[in-house]
Every structure is written in structure tokens, then in C-alpha cells.
C-alpha atoms as a PDB file:
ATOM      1  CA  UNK A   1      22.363  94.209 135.607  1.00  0.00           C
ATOM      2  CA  UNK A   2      25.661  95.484 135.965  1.00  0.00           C
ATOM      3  CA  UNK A   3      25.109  98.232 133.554  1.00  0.00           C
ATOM      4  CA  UNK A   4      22.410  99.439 136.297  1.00  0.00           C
ATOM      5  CA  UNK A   5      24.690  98.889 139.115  1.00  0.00           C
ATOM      6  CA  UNK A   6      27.840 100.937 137.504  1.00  0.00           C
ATOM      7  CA  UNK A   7      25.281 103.861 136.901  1.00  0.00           C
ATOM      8  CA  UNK A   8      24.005 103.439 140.103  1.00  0.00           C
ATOM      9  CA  UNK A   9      27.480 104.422 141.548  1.00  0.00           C
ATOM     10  CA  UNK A  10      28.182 107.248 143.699  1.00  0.00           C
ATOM     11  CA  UNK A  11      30.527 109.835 142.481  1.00  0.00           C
ATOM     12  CA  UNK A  12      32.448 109.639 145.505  1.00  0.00           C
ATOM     13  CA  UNK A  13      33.071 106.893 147.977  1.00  0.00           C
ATOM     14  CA  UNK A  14      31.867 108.237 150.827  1.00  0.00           C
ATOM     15  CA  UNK A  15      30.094 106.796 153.651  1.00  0.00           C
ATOM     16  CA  UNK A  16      26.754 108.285 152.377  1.00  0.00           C
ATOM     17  CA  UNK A  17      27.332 107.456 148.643  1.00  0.00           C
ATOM     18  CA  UNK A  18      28.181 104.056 149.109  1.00  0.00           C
ATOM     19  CA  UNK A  19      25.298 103.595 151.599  1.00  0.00           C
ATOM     20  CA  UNK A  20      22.993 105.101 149.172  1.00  0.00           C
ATOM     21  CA  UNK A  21      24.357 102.567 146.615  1.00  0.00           C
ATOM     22  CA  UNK A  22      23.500  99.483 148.650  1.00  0.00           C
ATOM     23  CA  UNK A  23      20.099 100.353 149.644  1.00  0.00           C
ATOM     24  CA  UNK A  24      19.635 101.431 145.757  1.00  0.00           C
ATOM     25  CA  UNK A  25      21.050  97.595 145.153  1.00  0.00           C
ATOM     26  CA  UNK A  26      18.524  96.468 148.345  1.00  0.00           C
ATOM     27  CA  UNK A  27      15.499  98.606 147.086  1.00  0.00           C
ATOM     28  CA  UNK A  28      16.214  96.645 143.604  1.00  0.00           C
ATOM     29  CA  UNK A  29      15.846  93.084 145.096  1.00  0.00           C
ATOM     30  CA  UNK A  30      13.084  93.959 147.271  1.00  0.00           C
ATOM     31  CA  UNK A  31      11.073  95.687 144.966  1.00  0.00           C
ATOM     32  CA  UNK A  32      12.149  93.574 141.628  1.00  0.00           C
ATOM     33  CA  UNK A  33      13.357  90.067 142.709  1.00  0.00           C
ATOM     34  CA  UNK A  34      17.107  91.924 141.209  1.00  0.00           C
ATOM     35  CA  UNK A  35      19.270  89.938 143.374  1.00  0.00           C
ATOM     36  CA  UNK A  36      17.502  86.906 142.819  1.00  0.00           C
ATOM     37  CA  UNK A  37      17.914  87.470 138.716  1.00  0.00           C
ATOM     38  CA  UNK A  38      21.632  88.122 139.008  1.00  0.00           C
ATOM     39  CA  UNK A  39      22.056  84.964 140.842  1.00  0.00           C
ATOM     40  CA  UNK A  40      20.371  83.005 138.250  1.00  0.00           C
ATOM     41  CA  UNK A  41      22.315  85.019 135.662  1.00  0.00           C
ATOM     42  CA  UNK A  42      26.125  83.969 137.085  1.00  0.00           C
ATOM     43  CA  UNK A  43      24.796  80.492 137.620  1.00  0.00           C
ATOM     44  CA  UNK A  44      23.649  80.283 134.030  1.00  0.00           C
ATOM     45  CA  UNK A  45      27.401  82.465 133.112  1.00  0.00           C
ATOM     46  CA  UNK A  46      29.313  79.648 135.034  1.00  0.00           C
ATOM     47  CA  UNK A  47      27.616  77.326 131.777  1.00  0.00           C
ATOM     48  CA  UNK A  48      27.634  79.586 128.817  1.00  0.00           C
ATOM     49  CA  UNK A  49      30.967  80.776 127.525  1.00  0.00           C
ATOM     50  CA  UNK A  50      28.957  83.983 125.642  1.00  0.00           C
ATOM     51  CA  UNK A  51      27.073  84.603 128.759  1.00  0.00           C
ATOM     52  CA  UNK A  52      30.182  84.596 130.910  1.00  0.00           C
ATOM     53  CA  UNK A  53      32.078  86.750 128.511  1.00  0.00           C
ATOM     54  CA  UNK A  54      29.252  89.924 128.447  1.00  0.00           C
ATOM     55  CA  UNK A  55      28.994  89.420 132.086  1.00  0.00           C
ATOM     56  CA  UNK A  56      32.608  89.546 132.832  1.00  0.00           C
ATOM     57  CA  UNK A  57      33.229  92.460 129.975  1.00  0.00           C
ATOM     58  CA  UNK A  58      30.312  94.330 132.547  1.00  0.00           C
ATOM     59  CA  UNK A  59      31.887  93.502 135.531  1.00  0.00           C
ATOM     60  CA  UNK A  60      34.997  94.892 133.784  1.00  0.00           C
ATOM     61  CA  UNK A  61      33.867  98.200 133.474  1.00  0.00           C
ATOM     62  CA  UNK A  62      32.375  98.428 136.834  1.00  0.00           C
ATOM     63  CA  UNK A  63      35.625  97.880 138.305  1.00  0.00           C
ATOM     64  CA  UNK A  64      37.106 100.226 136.379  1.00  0.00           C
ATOM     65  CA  UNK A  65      34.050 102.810 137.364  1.00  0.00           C
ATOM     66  CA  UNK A  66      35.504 102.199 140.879  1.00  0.00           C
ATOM     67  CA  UNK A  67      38.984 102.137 140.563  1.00  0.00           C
ATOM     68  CA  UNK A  68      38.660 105.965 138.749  1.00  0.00           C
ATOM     69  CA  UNK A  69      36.708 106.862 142.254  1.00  0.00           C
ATOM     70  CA  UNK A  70      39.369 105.889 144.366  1.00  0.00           C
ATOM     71  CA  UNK A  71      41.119 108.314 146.298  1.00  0.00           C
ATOM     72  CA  UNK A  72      44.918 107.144 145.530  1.00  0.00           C
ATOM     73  CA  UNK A  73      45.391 105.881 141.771  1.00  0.00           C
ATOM     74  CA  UNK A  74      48.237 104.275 141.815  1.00  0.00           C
ATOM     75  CA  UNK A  75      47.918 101.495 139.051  1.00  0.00           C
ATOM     76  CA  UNK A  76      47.703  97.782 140.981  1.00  0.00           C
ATOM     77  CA  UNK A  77      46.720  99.227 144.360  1.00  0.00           C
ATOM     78  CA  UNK A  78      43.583 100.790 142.376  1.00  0.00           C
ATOM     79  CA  UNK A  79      42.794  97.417 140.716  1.00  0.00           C
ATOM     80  CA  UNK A  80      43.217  95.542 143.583  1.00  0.00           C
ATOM     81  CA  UNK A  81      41.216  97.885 145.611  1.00  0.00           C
ATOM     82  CA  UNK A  82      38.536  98.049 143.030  1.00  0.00           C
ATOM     83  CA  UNK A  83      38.062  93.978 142.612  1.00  0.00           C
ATOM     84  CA  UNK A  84      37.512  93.982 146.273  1.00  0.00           C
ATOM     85  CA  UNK A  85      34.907  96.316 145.973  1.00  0.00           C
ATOM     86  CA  UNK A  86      33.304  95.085 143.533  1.00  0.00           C
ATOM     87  CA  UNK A  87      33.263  91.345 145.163  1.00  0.00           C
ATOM     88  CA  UNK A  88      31.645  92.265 148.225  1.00  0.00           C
ATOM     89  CA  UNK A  89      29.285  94.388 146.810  1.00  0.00           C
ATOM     90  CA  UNK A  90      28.840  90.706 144.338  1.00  0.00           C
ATOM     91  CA  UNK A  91      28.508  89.164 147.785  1.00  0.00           C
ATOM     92  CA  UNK A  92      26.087  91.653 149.015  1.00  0.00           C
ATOM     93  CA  UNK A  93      23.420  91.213 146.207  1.00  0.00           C
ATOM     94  CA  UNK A  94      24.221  87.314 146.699  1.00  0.00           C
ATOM     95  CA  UNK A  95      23.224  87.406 150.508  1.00  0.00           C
ATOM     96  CA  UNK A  96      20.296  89.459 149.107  1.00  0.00           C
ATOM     97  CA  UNK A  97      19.103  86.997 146.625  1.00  0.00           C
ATOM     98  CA  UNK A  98      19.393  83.823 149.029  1.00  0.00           C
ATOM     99  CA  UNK A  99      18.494  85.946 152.666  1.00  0.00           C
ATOM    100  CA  UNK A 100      15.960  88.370 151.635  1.00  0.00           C
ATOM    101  CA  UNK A 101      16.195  91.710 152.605  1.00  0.00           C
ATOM    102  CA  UNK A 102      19.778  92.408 154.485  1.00  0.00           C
ATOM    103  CA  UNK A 103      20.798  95.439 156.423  1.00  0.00           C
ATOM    104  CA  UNK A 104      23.909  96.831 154.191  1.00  0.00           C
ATOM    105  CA  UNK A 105      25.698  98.476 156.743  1.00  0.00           C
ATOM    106  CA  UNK A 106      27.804  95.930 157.739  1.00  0.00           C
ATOM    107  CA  UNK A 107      29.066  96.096 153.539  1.00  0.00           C
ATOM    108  CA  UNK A 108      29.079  99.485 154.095  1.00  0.00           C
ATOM    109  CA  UNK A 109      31.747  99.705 156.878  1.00  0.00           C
ATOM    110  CA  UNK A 110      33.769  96.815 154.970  1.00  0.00           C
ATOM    111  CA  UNK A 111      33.829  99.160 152.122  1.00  0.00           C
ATOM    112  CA  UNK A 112      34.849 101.929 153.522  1.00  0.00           C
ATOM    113  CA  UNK A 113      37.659 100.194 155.623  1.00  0.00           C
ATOM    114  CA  UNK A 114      39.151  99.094 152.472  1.00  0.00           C
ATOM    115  CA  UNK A 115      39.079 102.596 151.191  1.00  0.00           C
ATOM    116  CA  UNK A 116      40.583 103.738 154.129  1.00  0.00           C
ATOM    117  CA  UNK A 117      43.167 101.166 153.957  1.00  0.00           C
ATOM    118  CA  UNK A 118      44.588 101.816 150.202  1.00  0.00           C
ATOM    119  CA  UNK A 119      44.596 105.875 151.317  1.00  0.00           C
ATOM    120  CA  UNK A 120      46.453 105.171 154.234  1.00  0.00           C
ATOM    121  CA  UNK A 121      48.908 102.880 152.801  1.00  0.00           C
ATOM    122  CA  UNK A 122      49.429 105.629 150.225  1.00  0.00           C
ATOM    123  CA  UNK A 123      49.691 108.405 151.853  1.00  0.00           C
ATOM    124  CA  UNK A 124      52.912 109.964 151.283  1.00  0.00           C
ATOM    125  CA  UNK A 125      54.166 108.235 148.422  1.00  0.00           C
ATOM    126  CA  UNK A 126      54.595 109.792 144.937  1.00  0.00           C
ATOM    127  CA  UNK A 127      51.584 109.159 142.654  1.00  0.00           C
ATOM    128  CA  UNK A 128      52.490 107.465 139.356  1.00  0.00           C
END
């Protein structure tokens, strides 16, 4: 699942890329029961110590997938910036799986805020 969500993500973090990343994560749920699989998945993770281990190695890589997107690259701002991301995108497909179908935008603008936030705080300082 995450595997499909890190090749799912846009090559730039744009308003339109990540938009078109959440309704390719909405189109999954709706059309597959995705969100609703994932769920079970972590639950079952939370119990299974091999489980939890390939799904955190996944979620791993994802972040890094977004942290090499990022506009500023400066080593913990990156990582921070990235876990963020990929938590409320996490809490995106959860609303999905217990909601139904969800209008992303709202995770849309809270992703690009943070963004926003780690290029502004940047700006002007060397990168390492």
C-alpha cells in the first residue's frame, strides 16, 4: 500500500501535484475499499512485530520520497517536514476509510502551508 502511494507521488509539491495525489489516494478507496485495507493493515501492524516492521520500513521510504521533493533540504527541517506530510496524508486515507468519500482539499491546503512554512523559514540561510 505504501509502495503504491510513494509511486503515486508527484514530482513536485505543487498545489496541482499534491491535489492530484489525494484524489489518486480518494479514487483508490472509492473504487477499491484502499483506505479501508490500510486501516485494517496498521491495526493488524499495531499486533505483529513483522507486520509493523515492513510497514514502517515502507513508510520509511515514503518519507524519504518526500523529503527529496522538498524545496529547502536542509537535513532535520526536511525530515521533520516530510513526517508531517506523510501523517496527514496517513490521516487523510484514515478519514477516508472510516467517513467515506472526503473532499481532500482541506489536506491539500494543510500541505501546502507546511511547504510554505519550511521555504519561508529557510529562505536566506546557507544550505548544508
Amino acid at each position: 500500500m505504501c509502495e503504491q502511494a510513494g509511486d503515486a507521488l508527484p514530482r513536485t509539491l505543487t498545489v496541482e501535484g499534491i491535489s492530484a495525489f489525494l484524489e489518486h489516494v480518494r479514487a483508490l478507496s472509492i473504487e477499491h475499499g484502499h483506505a479501508r485495507l490500510v486501516a485494517q493493515i496498521y491495526a493488524e501492524a499495531a499486533l505483529s512485530p513483522p507486520l509493523a516492521l515492513i510497514v514502517q520500513q515502507q513508510l520509511a521510504a515514503l518519507r524519504t520520497a518526500v523529503a527529496d521533493l522538498l524545496p529547502t533540504r536542509s537535513s532535520d527541517d526536511s525530515s521533520q517536514r516530510a513526517e508531517v506530510f506523510v501523517a496527514i496524508c496517513s490521516g487523510y486515507n484514515q478519514q477516508l476509510a472510516v467517513r467515506g468519500d472526503l473532499d481532500p482539499t482541506p489536506f491539500v491546503s494543510a500541505l501546502i502551508t507546511l511547504i510554505d512554512a519550511g521555504s519561508t523559514a529557510n529562505a536566506g540561510r546557507p544550505k548544508k
